[in-house]
C-alpha atoms as a PDB file:
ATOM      1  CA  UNK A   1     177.405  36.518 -43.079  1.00  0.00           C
ATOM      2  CA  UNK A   2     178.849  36.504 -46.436  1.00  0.00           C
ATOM      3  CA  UNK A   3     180.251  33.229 -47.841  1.00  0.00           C
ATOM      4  CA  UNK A   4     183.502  35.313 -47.878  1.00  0.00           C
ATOM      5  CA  UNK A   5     183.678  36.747 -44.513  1.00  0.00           C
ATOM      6  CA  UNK A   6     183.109  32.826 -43.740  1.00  0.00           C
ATOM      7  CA  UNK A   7     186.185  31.760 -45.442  1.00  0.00           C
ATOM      8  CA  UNK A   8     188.093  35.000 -44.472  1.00  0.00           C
ATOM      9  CA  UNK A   9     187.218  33.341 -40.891  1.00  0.00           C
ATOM     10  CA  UNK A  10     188.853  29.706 -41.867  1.00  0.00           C
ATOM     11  CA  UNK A  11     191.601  31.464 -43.326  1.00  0.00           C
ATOM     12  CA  UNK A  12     192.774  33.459 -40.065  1.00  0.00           C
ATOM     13  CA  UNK A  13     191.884  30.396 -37.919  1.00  0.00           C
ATOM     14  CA  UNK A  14     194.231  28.177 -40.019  1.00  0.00           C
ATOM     15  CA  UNK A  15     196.954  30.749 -40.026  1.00  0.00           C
ATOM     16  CA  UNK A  16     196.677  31.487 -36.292  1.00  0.00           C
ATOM     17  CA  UNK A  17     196.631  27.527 -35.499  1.00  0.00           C
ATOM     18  CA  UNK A  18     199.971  27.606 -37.662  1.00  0.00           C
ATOM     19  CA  UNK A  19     201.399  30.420 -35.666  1.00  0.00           C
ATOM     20  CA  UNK A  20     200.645  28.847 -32.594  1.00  0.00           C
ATOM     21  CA  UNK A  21     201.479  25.018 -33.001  1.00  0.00           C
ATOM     22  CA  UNK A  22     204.361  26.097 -35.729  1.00  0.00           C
ATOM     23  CA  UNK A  23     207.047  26.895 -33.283  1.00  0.00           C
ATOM     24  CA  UNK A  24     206.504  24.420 -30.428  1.00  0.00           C
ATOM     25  CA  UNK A  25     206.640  21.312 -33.843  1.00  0.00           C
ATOM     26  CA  UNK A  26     209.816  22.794 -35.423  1.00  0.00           C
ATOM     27  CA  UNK A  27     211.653  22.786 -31.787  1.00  0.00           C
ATOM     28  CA  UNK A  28     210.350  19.154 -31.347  1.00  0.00           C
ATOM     29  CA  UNK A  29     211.123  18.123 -34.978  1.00  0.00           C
ATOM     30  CA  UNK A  30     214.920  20.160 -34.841  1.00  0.00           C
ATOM     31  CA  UNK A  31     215.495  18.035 -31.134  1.00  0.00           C
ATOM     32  CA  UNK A  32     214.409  14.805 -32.682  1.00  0.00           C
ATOM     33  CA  UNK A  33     216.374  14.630 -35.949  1.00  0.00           C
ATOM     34  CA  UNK A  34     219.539  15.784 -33.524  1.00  0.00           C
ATOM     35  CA  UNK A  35     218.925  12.679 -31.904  1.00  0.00           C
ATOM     36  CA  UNK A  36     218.254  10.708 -34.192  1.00  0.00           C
ATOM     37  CA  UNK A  37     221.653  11.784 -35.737  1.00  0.00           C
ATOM     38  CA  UNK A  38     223.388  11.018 -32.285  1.00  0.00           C
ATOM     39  CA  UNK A  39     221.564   7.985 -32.382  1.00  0.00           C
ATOM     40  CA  UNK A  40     222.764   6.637 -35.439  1.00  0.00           C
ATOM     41  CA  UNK A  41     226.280   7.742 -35.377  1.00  0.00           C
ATOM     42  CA  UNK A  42     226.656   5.807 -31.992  1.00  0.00           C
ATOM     43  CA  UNK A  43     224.367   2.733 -32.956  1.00  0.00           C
ATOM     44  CA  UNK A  44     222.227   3.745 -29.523  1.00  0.00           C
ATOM     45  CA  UNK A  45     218.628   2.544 -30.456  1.00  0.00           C
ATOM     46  CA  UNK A  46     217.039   3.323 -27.218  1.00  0.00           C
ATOM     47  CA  UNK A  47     213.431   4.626 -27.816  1.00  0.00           C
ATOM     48  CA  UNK A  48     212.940   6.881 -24.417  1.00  0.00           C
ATOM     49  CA  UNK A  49     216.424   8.592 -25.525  1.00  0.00           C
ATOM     50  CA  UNK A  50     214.260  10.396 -27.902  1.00  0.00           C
ATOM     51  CA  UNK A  51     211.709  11.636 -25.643  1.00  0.00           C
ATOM     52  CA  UNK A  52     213.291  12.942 -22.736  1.00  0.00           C
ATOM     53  CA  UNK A  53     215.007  15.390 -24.941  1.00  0.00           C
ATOM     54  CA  UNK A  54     212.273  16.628 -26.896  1.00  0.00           C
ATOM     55  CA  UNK A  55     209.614  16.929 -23.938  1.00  0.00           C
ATOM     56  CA  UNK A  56     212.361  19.501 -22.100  1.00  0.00           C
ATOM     57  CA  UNK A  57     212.531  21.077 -25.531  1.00  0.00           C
ATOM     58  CA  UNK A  58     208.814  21.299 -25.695  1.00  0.00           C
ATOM     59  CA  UNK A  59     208.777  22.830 -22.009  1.00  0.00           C
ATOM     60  CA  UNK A  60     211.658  25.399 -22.630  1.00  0.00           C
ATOM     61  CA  UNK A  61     209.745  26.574 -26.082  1.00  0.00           C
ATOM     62  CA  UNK A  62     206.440  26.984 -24.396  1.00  0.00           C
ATOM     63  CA  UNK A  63     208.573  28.943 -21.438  1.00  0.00           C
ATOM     64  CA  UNK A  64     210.691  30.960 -23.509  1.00  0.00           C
ATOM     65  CA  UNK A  65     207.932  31.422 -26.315  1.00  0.00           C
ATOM     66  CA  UNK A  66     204.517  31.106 -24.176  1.00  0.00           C
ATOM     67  CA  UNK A  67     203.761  35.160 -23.967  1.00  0.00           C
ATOM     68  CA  UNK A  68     203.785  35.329 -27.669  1.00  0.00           C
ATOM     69  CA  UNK A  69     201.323  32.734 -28.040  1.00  0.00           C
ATOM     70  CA  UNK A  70     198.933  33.586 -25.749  1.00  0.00           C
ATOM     71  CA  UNK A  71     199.189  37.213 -26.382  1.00  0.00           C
ATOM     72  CA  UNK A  72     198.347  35.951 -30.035  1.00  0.00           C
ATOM     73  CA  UNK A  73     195.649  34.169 -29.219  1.00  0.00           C
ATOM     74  CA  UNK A  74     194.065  36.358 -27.188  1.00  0.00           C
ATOM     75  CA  UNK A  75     194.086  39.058 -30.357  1.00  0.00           C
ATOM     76  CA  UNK A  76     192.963  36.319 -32.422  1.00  0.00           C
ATOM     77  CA  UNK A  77     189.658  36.108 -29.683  1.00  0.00           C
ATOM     78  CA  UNK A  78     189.267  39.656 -29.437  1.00  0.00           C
ATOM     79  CA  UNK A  79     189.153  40.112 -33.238  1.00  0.00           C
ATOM     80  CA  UNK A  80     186.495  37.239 -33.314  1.00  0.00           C
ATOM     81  CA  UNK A  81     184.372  38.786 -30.765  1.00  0.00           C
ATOM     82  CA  UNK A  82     184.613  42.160 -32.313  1.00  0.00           C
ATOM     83  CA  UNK A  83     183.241  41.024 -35.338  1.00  0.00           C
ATOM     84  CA  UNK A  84     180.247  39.073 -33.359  1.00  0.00           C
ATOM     85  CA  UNK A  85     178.637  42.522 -33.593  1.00  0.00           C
ATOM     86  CA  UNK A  86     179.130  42.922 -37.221  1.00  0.00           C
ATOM     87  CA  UNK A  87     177.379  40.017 -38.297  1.00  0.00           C
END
């Protein structure tokens, strides 16, 4: 193994982590600065406000968006095996 097929390896890890994880933080970041809007136009300062809401987020994304991701990573494992040979 080359010290280039080593970082090729970071490389797709890092960007596969990113396609996994990106989706499920920007739902949880978009639900929490909605309610931290709500919360600070009606002076609300509740601190479990904040996570009910972004926990049923979290659940719908992985629902709605959980094929994708595994289907992903599952490519991402099949490529790595494939290349087991290879090296």
């Amino acid at each position: 193994m080359t010290a280039g097929m080593a970082l090729q390896l970071v490389r797709e890890a890092v960007l596969e982590t990113l396609l996994v994880a990106g989706p499920i933080l920007l739902i949880a970041m978009a639900v929490g600065l909605i309610v931290a809007i709500l919360q600070a136009t009606t002076s609300i300062q509740e601190q479990t406000l904040s996570f009910v809401p972004k926990m049923a987020a979290i659940l719908i994304g992985l629902v709605l968006l959980g094929r994708f991701l595994l289907d992903s990573l599952v490519g991402y494992t099949h490529r790595l095996f494939s290349m087991i040979s290879n090296i």
